[in-house]
C-alpha atoms as a PDB file:
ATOM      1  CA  UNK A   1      25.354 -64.511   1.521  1.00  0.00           C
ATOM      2  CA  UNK A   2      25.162 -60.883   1.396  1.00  0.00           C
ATOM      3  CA  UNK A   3      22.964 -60.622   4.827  1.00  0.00           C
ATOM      4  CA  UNK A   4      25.970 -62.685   6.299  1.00  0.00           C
ATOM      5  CA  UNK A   5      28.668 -60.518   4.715  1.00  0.00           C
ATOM      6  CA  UNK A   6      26.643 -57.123   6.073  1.00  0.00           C
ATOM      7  CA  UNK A   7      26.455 -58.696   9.737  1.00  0.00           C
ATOM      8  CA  UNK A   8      30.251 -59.459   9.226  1.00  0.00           C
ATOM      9  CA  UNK A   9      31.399 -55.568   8.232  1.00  0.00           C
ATOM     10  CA  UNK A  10      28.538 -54.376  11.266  1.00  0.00           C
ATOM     11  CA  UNK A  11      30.471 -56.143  13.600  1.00  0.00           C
ATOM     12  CA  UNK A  12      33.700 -55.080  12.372  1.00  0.00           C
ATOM     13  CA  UNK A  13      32.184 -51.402  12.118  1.00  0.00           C
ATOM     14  CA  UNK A  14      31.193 -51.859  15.778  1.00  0.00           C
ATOM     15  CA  UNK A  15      34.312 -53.285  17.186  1.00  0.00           C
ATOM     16  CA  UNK A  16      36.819 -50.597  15.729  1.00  0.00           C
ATOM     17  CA  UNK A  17      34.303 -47.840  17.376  1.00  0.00           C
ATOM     18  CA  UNK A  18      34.423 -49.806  20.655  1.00  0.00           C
ATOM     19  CA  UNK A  19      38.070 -49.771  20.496  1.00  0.00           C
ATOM     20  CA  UNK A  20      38.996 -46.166  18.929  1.00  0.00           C
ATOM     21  CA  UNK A  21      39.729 -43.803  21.681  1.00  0.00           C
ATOM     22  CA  UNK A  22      37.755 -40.783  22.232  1.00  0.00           C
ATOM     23  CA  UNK A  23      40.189 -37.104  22.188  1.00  0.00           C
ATOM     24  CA  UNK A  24      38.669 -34.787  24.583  1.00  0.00           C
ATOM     25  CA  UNK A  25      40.051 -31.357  24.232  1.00  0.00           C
ATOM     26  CA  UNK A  26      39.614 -28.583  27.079  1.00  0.00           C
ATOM     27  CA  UNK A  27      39.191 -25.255  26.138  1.00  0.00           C
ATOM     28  CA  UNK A  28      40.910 -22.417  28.004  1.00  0.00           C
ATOM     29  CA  UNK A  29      39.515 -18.819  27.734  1.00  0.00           C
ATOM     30  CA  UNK A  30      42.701 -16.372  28.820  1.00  0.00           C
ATOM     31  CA  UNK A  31      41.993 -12.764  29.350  1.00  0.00           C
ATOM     32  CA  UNK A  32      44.274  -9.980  29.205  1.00  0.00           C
ATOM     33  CA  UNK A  33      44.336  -6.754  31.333  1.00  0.00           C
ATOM     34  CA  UNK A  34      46.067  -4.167  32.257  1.00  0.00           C
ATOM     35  CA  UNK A  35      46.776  -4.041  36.002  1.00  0.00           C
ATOM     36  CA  UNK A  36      46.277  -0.333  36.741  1.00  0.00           C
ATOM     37  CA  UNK A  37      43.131   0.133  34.893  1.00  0.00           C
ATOM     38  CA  UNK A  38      41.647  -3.260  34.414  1.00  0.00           C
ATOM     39  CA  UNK A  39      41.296  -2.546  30.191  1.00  0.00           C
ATOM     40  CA  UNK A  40      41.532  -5.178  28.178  1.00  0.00           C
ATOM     41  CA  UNK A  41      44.928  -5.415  26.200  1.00  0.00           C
ATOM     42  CA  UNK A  42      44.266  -6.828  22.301  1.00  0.00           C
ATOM     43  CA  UNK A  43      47.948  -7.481  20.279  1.00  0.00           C
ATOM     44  CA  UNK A  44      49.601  -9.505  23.340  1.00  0.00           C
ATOM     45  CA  UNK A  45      51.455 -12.177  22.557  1.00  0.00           C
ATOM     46  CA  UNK A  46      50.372 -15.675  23.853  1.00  0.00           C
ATOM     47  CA  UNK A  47      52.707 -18.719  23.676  1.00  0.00           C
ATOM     48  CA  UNK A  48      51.913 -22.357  24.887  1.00  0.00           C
ATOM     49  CA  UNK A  49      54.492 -25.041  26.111  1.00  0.00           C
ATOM     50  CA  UNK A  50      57.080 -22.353  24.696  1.00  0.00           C
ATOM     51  CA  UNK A  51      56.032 -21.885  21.244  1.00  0.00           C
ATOM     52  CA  UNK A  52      53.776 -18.740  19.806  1.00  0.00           C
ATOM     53  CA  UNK A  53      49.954 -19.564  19.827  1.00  0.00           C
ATOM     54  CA  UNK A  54      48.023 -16.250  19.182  1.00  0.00           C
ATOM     55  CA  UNK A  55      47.326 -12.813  19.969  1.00  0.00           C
ATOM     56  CA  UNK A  56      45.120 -11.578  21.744  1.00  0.00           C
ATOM     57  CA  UNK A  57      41.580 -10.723  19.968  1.00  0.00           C
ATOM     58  CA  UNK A  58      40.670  -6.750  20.344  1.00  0.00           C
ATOM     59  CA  UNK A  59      38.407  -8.185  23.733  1.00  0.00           C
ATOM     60  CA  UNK A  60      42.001  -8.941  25.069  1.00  0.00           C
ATOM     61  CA  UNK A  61      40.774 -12.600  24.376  1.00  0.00           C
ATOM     62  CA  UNK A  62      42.600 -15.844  23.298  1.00  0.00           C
ATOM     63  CA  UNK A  63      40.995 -19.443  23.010  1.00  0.00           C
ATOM     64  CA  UNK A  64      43.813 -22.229  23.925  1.00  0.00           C
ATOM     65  CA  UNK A  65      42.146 -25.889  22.712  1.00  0.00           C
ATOM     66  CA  UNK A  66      43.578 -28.499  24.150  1.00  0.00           C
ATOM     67  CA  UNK A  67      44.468 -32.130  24.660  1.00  0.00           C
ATOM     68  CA  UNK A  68      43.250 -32.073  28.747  1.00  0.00           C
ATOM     69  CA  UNK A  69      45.893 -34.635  29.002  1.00  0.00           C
ATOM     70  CA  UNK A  70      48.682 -32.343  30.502  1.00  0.00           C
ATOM     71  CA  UNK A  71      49.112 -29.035  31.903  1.00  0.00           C
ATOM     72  CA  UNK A  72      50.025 -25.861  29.782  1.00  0.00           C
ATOM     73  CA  UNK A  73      52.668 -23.315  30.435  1.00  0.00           C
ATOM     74  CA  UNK A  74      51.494 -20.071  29.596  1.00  0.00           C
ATOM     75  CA  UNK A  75      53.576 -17.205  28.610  1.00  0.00           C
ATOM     76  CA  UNK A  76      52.144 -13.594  27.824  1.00  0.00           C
ATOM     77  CA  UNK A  77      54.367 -11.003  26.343  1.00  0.00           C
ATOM     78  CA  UNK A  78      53.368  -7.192  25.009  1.00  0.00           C
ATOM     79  CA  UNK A  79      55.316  -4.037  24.460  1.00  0.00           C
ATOM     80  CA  UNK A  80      55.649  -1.872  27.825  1.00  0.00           C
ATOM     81  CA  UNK A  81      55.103  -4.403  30.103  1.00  0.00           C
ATOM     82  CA  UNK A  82      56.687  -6.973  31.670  1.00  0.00           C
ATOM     83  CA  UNK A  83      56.103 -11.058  30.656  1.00  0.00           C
ATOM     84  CA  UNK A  84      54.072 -12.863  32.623  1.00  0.00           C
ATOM     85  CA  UNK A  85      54.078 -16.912  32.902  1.00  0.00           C
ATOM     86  CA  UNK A  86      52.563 -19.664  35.329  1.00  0.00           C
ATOM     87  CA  UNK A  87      51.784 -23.233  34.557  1.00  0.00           C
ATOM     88  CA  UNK A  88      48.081 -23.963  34.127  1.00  0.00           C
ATOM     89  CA  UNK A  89      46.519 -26.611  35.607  1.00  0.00           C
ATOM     90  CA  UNK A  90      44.731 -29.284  32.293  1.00  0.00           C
ATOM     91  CA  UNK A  91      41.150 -28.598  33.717  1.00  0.00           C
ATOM     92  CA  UNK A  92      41.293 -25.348  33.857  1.00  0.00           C
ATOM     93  CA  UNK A  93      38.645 -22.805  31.490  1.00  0.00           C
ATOM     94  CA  UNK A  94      39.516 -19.795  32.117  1.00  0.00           C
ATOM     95  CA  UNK A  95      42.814 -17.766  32.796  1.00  0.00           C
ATOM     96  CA  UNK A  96      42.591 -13.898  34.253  1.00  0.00           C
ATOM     97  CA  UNK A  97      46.052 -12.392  33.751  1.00  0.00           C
ATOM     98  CA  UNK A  98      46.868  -8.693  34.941  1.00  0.00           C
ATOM     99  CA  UNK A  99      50.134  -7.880  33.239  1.00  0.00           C
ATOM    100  CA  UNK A 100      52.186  -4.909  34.805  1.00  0.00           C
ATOM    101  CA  UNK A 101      53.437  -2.067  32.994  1.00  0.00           C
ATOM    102  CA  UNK A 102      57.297  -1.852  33.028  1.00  0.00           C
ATOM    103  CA  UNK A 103      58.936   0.641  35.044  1.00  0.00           C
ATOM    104  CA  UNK A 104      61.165   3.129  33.174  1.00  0.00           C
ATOM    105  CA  UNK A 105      63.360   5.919  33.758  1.00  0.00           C
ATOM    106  CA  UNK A 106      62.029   9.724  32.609  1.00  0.00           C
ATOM    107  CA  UNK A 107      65.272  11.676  33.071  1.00  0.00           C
ATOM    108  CA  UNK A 108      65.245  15.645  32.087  1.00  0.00           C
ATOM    109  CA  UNK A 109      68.091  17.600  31.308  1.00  0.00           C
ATOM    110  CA  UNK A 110      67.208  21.495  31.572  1.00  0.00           C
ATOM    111  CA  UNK A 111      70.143  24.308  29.722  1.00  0.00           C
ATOM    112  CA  UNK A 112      69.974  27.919  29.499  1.00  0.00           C
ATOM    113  CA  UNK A 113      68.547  28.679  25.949  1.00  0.00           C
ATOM    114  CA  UNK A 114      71.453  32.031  25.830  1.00  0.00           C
ATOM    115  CA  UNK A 115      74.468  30.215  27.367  1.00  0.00           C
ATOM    116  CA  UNK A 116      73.587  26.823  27.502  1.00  0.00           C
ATOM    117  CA  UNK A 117      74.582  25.929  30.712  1.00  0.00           C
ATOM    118  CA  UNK A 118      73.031  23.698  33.102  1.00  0.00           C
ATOM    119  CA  UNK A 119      70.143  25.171  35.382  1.00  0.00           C
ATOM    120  CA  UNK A 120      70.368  23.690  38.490  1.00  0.00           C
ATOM    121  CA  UNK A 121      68.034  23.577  41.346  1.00  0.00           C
ATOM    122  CA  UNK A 122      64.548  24.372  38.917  1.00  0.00           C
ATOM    123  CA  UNK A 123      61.269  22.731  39.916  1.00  0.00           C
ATOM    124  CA  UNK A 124      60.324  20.263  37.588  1.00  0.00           C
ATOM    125  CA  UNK A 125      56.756  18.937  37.803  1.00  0.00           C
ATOM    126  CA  UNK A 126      55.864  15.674  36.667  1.00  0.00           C
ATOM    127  CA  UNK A 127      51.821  14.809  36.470  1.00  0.00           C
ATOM    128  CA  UNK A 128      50.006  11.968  35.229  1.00  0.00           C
ATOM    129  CA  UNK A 129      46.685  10.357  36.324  1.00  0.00           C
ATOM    130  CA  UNK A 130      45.764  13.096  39.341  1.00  0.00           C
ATOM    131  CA  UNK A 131      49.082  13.112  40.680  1.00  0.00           C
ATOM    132  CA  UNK A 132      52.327  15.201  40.963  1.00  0.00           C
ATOM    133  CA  UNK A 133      55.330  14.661  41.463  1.00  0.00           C
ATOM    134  CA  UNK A 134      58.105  17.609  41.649  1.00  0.00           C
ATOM    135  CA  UNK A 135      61.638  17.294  41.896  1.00  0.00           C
ATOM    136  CA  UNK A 136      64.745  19.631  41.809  1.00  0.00           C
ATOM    137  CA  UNK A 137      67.364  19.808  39.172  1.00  0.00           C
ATOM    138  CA  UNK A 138      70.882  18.987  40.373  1.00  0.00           C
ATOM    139  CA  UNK A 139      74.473  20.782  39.367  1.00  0.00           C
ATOM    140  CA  UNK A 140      73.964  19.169  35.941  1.00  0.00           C
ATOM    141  CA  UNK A 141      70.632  20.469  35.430  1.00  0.00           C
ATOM    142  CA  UNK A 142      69.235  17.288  35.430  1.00  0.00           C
ATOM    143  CA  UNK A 143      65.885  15.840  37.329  1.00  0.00           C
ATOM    144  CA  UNK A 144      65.356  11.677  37.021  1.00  0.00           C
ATOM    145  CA  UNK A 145      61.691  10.138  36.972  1.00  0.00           C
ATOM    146  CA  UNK A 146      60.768   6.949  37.592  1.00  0.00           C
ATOM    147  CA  UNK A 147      57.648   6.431  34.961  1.00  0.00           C
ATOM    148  CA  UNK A 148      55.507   2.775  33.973  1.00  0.00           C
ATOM    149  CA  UNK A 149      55.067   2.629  30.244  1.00  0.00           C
ATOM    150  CA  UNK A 150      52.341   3.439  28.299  1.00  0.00           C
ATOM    151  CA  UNK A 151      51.216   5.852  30.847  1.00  0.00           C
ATOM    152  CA  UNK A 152      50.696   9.621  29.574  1.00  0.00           C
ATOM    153  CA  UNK A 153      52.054  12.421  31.463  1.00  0.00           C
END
């Protein structure tokens, strides 16, 4: 009776793993850079299908698991760039994303220190990564820069 009740739950055992359905998952290895310099960017903000998923590791690194059953809409977001976001494609491993640093405005006003007047029409030198760039001040005394973030001058 028992050898009859064991081949019984076997084939029970069997069937239900016959019938369950395997989840695969995909994993998708995104990378974070900086477009200028190619360094990695750790802290960015990564969100999936529009909700926050991670940040990235200090390798500029995030691991996305996934269903493989749909694709993903990626969004990447840090301080002093701008957002990035593309729909990736369910088979996909591995994501390369070159975020670009946001373009700001460096404007410098320049006064006499005795009357404090404008100065207008000083040279104003601007230099950052081997470059120059002078301009003149105008009847305000001011000179206006156009700058990317997180770039030192």
């Amino acid at each position: 009776m028992y050898e009859h009740r064991s081949r019984f739950l076997f084939a029970l055992l069997f069937v239900l793993l016959l019938c369950s359905s395997a989840q695969a998952t995909t994993s998708l290895l995104i990378t974070v850079q900086d477009n200028i310099d190619n360094s990695t960017l750790s802290h960015a903000t990564v969100f999936v299908n529009g909700a926050n998923y991670a940040r990235t590791n200090a390798n500029g690194q995030v691991y996305l698991t996934h269903s493989g059953l749909t694709d993903q809409e990626i969004k990447i977001s840090m301080s002093g760039y701008d957002d990035w976001s593309k729909t990736v494609s369910k088979n996909a491993t591995s994501l390369l994303v070159n975020l670009s640093r946001k373009t700001l405005t460096f404007k410098v006003d320049l006064y006499d220190s005795d009357t404090l007047g404008p100065i207008a029409g000083a040279s104003i030198n601007l230099t950052a990564d081997n470059t120059s760039v002078m301009k003149q001040t105008d009847a305000k005394g001011s000179a206006t820069f156009a700058v990317t973030a997180a770039t030192l001058y």
